[in-house]
C-alpha atoms as a PDB file:
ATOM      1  CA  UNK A   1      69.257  83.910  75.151  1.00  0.00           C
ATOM      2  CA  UNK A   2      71.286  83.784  78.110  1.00  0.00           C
ATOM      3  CA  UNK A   3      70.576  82.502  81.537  1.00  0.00           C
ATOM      4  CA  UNK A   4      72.935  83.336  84.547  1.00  0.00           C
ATOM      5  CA  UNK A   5      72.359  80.258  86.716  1.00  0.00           C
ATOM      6  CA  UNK A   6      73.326  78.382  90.355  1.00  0.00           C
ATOM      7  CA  UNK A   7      73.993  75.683  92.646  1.00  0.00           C
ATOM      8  CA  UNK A   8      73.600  76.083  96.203  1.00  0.00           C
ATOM      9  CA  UNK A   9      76.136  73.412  96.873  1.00  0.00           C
ATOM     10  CA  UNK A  10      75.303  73.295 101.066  1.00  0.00           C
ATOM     11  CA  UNK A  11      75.045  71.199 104.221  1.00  0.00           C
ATOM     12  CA  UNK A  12      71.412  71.140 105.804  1.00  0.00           C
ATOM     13  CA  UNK A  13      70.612  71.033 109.209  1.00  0.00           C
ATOM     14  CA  UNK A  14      69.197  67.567 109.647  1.00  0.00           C
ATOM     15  CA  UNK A  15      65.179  68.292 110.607  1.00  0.00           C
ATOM     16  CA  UNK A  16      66.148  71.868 111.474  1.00  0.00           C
ATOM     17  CA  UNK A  17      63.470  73.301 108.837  1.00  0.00           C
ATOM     18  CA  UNK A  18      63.185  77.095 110.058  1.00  0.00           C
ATOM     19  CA  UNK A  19      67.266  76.613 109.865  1.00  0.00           C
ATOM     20  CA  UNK A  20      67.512  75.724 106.589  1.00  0.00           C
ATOM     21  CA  UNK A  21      64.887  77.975 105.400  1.00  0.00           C
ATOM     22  CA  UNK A  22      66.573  80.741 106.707  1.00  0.00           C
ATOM     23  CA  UNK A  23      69.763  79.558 104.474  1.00  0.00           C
ATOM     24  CA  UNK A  24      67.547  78.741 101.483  1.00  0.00           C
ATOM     25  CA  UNK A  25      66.677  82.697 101.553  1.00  0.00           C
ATOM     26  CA  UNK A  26      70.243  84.012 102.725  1.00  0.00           C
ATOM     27  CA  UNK A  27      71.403  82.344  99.665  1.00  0.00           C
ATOM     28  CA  UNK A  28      68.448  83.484  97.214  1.00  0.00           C
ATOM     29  CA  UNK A  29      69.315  87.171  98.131  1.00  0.00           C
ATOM     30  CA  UNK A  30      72.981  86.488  97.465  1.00  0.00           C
ATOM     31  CA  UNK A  31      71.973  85.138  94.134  1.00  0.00           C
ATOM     32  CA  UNK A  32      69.520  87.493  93.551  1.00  0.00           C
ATOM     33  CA  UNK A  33      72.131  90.443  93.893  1.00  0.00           C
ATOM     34  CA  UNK A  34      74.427  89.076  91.630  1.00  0.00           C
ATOM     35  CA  UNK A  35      71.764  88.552  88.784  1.00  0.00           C
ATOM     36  CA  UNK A  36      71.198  84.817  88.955  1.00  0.00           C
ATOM     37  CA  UNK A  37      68.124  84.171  87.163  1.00  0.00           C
ATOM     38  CA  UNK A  38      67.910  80.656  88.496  1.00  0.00           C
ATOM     39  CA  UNK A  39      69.340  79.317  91.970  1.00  0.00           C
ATOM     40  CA  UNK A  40      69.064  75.106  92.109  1.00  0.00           C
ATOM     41  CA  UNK A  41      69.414  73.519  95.306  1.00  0.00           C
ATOM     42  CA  UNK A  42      70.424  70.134  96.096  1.00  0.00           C
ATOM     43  CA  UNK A  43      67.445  66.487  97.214  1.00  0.00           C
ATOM     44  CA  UNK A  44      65.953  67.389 100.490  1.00  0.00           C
ATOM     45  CA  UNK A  45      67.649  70.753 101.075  1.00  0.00           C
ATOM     46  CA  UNK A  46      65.217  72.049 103.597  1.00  0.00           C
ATOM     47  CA  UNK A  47      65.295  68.610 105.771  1.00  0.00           C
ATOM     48  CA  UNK A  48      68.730  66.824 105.478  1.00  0.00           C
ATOM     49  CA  UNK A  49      68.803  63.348 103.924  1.00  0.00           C
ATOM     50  CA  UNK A  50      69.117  60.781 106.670  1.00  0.00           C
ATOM     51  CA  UNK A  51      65.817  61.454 108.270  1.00  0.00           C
ATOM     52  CA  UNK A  52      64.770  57.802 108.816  1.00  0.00           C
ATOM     53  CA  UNK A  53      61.577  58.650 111.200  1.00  0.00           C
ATOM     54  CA  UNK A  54      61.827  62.470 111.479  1.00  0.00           C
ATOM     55  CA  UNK A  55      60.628  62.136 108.034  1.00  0.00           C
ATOM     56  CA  UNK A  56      57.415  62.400 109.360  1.00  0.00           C
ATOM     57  CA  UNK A  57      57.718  65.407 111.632  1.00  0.00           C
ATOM     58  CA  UNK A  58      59.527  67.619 109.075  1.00  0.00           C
ATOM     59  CA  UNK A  59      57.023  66.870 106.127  1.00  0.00           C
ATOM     60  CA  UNK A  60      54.887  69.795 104.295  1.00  0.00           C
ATOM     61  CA  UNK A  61      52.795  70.798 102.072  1.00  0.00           C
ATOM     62  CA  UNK A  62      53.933  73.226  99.394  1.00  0.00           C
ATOM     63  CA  UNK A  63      51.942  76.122  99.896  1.00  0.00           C
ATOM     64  CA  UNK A  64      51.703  79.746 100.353  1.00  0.00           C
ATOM     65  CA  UNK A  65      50.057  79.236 103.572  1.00  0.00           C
ATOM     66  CA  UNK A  66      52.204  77.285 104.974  1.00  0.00           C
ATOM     67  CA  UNK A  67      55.088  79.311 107.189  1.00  0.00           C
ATOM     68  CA  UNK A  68      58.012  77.102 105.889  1.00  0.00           C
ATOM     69  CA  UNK A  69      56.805  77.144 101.979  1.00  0.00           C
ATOM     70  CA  UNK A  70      55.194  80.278 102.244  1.00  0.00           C
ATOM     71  CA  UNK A  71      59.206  82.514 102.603  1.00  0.00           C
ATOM     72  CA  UNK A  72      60.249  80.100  99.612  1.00  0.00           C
ATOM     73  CA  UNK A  73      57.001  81.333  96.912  1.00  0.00           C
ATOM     74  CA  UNK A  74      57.763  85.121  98.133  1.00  0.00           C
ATOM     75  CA  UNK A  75      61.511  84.433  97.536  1.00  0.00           C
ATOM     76  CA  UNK A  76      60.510  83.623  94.236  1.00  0.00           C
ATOM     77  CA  UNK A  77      59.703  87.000  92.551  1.00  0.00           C
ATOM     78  CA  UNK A  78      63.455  87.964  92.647  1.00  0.00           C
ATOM     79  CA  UNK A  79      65.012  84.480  90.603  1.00  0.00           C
ATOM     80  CA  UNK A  80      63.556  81.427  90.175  1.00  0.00           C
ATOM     81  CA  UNK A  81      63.844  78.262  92.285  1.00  0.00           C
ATOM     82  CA  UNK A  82      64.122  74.640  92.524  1.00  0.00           C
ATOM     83  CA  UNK A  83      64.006  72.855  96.314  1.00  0.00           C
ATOM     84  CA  UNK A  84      64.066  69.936  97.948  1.00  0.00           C
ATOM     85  CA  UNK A  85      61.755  68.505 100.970  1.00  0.00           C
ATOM     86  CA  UNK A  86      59.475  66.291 102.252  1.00  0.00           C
ATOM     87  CA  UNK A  87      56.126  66.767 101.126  1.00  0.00           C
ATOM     88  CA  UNK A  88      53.034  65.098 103.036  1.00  0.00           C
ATOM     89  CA  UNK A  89      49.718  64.957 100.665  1.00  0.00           C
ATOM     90  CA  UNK A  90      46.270  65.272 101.307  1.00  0.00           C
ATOM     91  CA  UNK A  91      46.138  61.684 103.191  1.00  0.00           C
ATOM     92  CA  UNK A  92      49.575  61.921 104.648  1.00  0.00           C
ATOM     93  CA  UNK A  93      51.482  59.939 101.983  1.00  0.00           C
ATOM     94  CA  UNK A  94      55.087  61.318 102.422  1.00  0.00           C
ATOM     95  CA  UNK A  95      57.648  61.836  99.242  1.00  0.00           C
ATOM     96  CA  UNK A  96      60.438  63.085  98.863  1.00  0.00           C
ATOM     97  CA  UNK A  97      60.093  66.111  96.679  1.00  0.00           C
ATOM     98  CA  UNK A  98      61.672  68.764  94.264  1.00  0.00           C
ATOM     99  CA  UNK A  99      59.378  72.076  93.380  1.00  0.00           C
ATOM    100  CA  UNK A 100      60.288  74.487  90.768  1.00  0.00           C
ATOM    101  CA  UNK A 101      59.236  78.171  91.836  1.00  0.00           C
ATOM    102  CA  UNK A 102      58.837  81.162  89.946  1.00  0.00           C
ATOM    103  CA  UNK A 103      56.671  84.906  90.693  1.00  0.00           C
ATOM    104  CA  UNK A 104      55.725  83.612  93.968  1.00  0.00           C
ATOM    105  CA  UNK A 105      54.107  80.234  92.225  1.00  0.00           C
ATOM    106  CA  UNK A 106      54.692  76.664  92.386  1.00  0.00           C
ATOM    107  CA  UNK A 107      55.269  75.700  88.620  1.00  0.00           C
ATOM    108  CA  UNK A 108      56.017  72.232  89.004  1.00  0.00           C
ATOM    109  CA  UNK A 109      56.322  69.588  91.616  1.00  0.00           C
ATOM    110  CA  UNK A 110      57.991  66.427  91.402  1.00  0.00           C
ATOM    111  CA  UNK A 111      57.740  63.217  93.493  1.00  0.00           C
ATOM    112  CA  UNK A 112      60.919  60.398  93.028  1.00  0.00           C
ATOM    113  CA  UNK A 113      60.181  57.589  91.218  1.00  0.00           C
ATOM    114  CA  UNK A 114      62.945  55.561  92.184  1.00  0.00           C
ATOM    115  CA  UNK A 115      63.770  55.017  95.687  1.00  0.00           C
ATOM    116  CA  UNK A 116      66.811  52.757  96.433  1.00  0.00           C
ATOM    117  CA  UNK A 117      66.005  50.529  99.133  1.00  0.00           C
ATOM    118  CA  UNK A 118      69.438  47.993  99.137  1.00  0.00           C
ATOM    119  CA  UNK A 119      72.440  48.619 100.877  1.00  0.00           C
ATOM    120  CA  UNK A 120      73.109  51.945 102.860  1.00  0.00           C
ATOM    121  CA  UNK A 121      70.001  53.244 101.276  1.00  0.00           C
ATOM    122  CA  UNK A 122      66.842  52.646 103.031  1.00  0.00           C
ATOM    123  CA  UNK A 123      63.832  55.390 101.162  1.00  0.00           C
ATOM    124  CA  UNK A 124      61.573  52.789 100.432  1.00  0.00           C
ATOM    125  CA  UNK A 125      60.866  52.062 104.061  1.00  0.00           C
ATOM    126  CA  UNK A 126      59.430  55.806 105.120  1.00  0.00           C
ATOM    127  CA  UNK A 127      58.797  57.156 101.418  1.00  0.00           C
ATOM    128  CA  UNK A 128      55.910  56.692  98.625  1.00  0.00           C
ATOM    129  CA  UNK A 129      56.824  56.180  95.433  1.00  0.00           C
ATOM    130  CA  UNK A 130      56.152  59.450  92.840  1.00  0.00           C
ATOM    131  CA  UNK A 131      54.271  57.911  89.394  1.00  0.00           C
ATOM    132  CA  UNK A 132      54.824  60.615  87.324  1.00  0.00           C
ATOM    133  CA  UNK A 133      57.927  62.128  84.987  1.00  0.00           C
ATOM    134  CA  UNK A 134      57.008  64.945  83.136  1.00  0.00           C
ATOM    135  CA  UNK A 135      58.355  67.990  81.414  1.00  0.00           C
ATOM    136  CA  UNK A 136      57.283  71.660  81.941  1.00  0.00           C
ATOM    137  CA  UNK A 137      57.302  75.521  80.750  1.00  0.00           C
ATOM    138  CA  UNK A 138      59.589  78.123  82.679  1.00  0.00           C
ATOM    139  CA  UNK A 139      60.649  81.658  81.302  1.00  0.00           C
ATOM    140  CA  UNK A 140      63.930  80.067  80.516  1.00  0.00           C
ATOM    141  CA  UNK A 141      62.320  77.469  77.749  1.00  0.00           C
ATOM    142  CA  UNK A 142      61.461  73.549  78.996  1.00  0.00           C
ATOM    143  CA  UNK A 143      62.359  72.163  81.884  1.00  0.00           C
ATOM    144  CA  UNK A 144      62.733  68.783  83.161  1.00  0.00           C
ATOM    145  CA  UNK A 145      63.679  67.805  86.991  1.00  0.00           C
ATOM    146  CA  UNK A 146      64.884  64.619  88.478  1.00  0.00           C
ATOM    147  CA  UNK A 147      65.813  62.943  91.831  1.00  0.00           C
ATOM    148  CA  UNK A 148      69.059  61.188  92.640  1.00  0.00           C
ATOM    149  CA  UNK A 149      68.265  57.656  91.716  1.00  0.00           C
ATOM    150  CA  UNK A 150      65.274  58.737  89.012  1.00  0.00           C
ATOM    151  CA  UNK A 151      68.177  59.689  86.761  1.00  0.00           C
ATOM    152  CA  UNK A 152      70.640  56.676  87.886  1.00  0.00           C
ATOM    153  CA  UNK A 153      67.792  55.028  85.549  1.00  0.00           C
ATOM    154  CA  UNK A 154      67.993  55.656  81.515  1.00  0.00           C
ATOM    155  CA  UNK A 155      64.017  55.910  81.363  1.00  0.00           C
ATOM    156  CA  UNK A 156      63.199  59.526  83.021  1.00  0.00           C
ATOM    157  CA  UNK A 157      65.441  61.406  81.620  1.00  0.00           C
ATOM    158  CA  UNK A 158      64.764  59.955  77.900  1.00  0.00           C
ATOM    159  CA  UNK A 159      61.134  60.219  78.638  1.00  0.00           C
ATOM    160  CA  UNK A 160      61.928  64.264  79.486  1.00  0.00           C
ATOM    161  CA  UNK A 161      63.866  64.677  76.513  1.00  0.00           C
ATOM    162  CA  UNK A 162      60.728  63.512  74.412  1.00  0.00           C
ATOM    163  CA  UNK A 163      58.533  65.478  76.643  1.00  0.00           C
ATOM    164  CA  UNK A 164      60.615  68.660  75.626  1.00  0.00           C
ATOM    165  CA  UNK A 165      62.987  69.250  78.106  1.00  0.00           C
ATOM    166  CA  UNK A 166      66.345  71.267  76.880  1.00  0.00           C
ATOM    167  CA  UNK A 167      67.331  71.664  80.692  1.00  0.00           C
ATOM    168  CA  UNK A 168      68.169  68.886  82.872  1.00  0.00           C
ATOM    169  CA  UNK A 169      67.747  69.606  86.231  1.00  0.00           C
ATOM    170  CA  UNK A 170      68.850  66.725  88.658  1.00  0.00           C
ATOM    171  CA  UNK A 171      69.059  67.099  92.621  1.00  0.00           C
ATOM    172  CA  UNK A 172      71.349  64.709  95.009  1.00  0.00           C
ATOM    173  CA  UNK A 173      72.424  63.907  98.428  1.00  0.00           C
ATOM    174  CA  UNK A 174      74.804  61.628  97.052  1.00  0.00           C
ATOM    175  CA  UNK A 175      76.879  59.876  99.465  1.00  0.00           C
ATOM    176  CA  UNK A 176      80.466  59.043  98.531  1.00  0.00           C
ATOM    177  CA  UNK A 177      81.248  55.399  98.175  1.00  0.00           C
ATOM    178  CA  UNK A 178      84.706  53.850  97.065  1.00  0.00           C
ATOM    179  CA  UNK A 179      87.983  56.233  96.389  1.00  0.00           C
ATOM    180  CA  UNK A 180      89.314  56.456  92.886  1.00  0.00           C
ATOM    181  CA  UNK A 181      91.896  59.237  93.964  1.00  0.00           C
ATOM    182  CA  UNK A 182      92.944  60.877  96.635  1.00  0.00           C
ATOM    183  CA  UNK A 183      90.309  63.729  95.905  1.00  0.00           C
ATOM    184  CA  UNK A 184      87.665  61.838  94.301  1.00  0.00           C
ATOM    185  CA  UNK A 185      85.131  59.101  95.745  1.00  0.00           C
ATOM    186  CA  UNK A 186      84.039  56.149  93.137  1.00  0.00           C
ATOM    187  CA  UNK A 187      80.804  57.393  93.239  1.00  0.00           C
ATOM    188  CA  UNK A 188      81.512  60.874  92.580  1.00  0.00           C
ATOM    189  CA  UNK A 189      83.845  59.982  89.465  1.00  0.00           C
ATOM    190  CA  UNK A 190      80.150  57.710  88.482  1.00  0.00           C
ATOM    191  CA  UNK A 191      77.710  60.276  88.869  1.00  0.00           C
ATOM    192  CA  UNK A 192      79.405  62.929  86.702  1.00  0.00           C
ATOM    193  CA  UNK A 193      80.042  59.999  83.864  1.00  0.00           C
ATOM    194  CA  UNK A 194      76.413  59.614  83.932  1.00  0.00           C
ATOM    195  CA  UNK A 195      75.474  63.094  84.036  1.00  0.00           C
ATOM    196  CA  UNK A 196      78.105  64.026  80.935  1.00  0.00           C
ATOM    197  CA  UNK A 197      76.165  61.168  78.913  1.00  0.00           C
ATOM    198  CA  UNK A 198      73.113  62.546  79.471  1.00  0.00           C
ATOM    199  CA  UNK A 199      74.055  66.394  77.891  1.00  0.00           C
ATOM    200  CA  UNK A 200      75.924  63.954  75.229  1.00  0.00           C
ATOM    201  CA  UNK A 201      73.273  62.185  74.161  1.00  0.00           C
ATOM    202  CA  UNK A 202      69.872  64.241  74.587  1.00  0.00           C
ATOM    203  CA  UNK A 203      72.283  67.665  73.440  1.00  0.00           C
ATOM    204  CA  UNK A 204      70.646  69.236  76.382  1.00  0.00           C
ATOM    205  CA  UNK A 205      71.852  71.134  79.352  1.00  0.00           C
ATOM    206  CA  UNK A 206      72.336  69.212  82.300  1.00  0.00           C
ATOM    207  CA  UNK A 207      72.393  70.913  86.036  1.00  0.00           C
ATOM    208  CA  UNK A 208      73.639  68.660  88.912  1.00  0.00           C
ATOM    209  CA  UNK A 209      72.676  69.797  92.701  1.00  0.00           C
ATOM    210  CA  UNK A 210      74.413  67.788  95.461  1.00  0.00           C
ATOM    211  CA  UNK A 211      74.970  68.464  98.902  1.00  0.00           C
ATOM    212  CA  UNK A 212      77.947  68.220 101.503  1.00  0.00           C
ATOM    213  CA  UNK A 213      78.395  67.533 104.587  1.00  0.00           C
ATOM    214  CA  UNK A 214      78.053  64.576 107.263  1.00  0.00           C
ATOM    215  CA  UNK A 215      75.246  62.663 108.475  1.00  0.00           C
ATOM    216  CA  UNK A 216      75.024  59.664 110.443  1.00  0.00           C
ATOM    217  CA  UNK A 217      79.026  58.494 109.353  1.00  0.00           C
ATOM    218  CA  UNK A 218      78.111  59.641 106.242  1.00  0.00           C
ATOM    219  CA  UNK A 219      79.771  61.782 103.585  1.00  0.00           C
ATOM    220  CA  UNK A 220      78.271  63.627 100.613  1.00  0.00           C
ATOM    221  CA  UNK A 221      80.988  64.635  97.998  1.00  0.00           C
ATOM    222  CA  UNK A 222      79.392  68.007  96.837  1.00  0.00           C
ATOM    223  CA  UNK A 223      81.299  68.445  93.060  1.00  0.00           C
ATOM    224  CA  UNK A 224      77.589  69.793  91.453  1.00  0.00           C
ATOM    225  CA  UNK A 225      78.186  70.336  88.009  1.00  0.00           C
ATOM    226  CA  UNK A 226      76.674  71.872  84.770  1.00  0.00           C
ATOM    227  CA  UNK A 227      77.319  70.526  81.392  1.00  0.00           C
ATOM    228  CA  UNK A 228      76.241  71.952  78.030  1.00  0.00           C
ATOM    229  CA  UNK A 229      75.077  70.409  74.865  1.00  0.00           C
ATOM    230  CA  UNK A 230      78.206  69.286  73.681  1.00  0.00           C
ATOM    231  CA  UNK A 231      78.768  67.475  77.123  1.00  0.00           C
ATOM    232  CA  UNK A 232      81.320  70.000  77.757  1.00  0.00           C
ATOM    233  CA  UNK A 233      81.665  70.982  81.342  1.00  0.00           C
ATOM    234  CA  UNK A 234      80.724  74.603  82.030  1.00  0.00           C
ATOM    235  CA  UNK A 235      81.481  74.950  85.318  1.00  0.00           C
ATOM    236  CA  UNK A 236      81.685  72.643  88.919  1.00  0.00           C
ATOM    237  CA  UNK A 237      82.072  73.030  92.221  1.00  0.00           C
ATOM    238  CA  UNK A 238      84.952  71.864  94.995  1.00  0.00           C
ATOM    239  CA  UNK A 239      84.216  68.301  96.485  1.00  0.00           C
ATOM    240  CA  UNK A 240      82.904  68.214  99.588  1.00  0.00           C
ATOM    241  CA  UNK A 241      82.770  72.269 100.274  1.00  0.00           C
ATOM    242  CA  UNK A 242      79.917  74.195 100.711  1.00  0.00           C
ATOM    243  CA  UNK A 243      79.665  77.003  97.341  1.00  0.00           C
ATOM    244  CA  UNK A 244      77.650  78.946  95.823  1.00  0.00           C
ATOM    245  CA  UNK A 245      78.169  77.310  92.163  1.00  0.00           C
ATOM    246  CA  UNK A 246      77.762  79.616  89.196  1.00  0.00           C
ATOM    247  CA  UNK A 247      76.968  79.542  85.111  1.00  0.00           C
ATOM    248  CA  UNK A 248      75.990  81.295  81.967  1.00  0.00           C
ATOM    249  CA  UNK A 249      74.159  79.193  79.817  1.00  0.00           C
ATOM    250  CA  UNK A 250      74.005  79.871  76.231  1.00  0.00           C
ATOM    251  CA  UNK A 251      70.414  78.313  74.905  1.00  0.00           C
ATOM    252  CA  UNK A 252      71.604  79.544  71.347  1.00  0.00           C
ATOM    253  CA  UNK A 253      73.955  76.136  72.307  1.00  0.00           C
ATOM    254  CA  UNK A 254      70.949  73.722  71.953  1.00  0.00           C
ATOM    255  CA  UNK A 255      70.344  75.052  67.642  1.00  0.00           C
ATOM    256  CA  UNK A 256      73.871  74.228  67.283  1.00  0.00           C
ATOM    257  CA  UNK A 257      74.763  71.187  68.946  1.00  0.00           C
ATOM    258  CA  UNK A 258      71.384  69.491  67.163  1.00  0.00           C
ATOM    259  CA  UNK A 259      72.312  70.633  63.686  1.00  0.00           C
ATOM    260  CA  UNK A 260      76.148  68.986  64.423  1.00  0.00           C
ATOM    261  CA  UNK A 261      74.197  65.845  65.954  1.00  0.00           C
ATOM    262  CA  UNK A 262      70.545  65.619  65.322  1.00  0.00           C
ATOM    263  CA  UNK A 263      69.832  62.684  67.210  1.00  0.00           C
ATOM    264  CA  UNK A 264      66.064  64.201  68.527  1.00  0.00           C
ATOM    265  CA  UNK A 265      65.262  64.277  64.958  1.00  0.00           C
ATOM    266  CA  UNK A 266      66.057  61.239  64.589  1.00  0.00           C
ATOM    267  CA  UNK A 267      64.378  59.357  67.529  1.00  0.00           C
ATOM    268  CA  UNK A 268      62.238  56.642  66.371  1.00  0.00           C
ATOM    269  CA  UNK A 269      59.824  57.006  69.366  1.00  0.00           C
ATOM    270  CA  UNK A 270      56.875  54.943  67.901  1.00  0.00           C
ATOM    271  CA  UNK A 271      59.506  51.968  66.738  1.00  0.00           C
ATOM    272  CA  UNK A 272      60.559  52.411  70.908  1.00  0.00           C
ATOM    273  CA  UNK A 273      56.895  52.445  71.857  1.00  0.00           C
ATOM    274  CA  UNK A 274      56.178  49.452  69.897  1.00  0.00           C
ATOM    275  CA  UNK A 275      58.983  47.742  71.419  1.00  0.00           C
ATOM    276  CA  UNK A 276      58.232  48.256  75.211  1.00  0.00           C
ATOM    277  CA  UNK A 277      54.980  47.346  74.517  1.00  0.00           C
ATOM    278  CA  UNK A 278      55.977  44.369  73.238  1.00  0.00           C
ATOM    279  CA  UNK A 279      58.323  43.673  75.839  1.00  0.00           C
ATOM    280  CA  UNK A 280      55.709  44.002  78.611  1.00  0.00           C
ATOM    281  CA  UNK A 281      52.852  41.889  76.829  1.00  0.00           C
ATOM    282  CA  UNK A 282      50.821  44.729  75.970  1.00  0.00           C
END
């Protein structure tokens, strides 16, 4: 099986959400009429990043009901769809968010675990923390999908690759940090070691989202990327351009690259369990 796949690789409006919902659906019909199954956009698409108090104003609930949510679900009978946003729950507890969409449903929502609070970062101070990782069905086979620092960590994505997941999705607004070359920030050159590792050593498909753009002095590098179960790169996009970021993924990849390196059959995940439990005084 085949999937035709992509990144919207843009620049949101920062707390312009009827803006960058009107991109979010400008780009799904461009995907959609060139037979992407599957369009990925970067960490808080629909909001910006650097939101600091206008988190609060530009928060949602992921609905059909609700007019900025609502376009996003219809969207979602042409290709399927992964977002990012602020999402306010029943008691006004504010996340940042991803949501997987797909036939005008919401298949899976997911909350960041891991929000960096030390240096330029500052999440922890307007965000709750999400308290779940978890894999999930799509037409495409499992599914697993991360936030910027949730897969800086080892943990999620391991626990994902137990939980099933043979797709990787991970979302960013990753701002660039230290130059390595004259095209490339440190940060950038970090990321996509990371990311590589990951398809390396779960033989999985791995699908990187990050913005562009400016905010606040701030620069986000772009460069999404999409590695296959090999930890070949299949395709990535120019650094700090907007693009619409496309791939073919092969899932026929996934019997191949496990029979060459079966390291899933292999996992000792009760010897790991024992350990952490162990570790923590359990």
């Amino acid at each position: 099986m085949q999937v035709r796949i992509a990144i919207a690789q843009l620049t949101p409006i920062l707390g312009d959400l009827q803006a960058n919902l009107a991109r979010h659906l400008a780009a799904a019909e461009q995907a959609a009429a060139e037979g992407i199954q599957l369009l990925v956009f970067p960490e808080l698409s629909l909001t910006g990043y650097r939101l600091e108090d206008l988190a609060y104003n530009v928060a949602i609930q992921p609905t059909a009901e609700h007019p900025i949510f609502g376009p996003l679900l219809a969207a979602s009978h042409q290709l399927d769809l992964v977002v990012g946003f602020v999402e306010a729950d029943a008691r006004q507890k504010f996340y940042i968010a991803g949501a997987y969409l797909s036939q005008g449903k919401l298949v899976h929502l997911h909350r960041k675990v891991y929000l960096p609070t030390y240096g330029m970062f500052d999440e922890g101070r307007y965000f709750a923390w999400g308290d779940a990782v978890a894999a999930f069905d799509t037409q495409f086979g499992r599914v697993g999908l991360l936030i910027c620092e949730d897969f800086w960590h080892i943990s999620p994505p391991y626990l994902l690759w137990l939980d099933g997941a043979d797709i990787l999705i991970l979302t960013s607004a990753s701002p660039g940090r230290g130059m390595t070359t004259q095209q490339k920030m440190g940060s950038a050159r970090w990321v996509e070691q990371v990311t590589q590792a990951y398809a390396n050593m779960f033989t999985n498909f791995v699908i990187h989202a990050n913005r562009t753009g400016f905010e606040d002095g701030v620069t986000f590098w772009g460069g999404s990327v999409v590695f296959d179960p090999e930890g070949n790169m299949v395709t990535q996009g120019p650094y700090y351009e907007e693009a619409l970021v496309t791939a073919v993924l092969d899932l026929s990849q996934l019997r191949r690259a496990r029979v060459r390196l079966p390291l899933l059959r292999d996992e000792r995940t009760n010897l790991t369990l024992r350990e952490l439990q162990r570790i923590v005084g359990v």
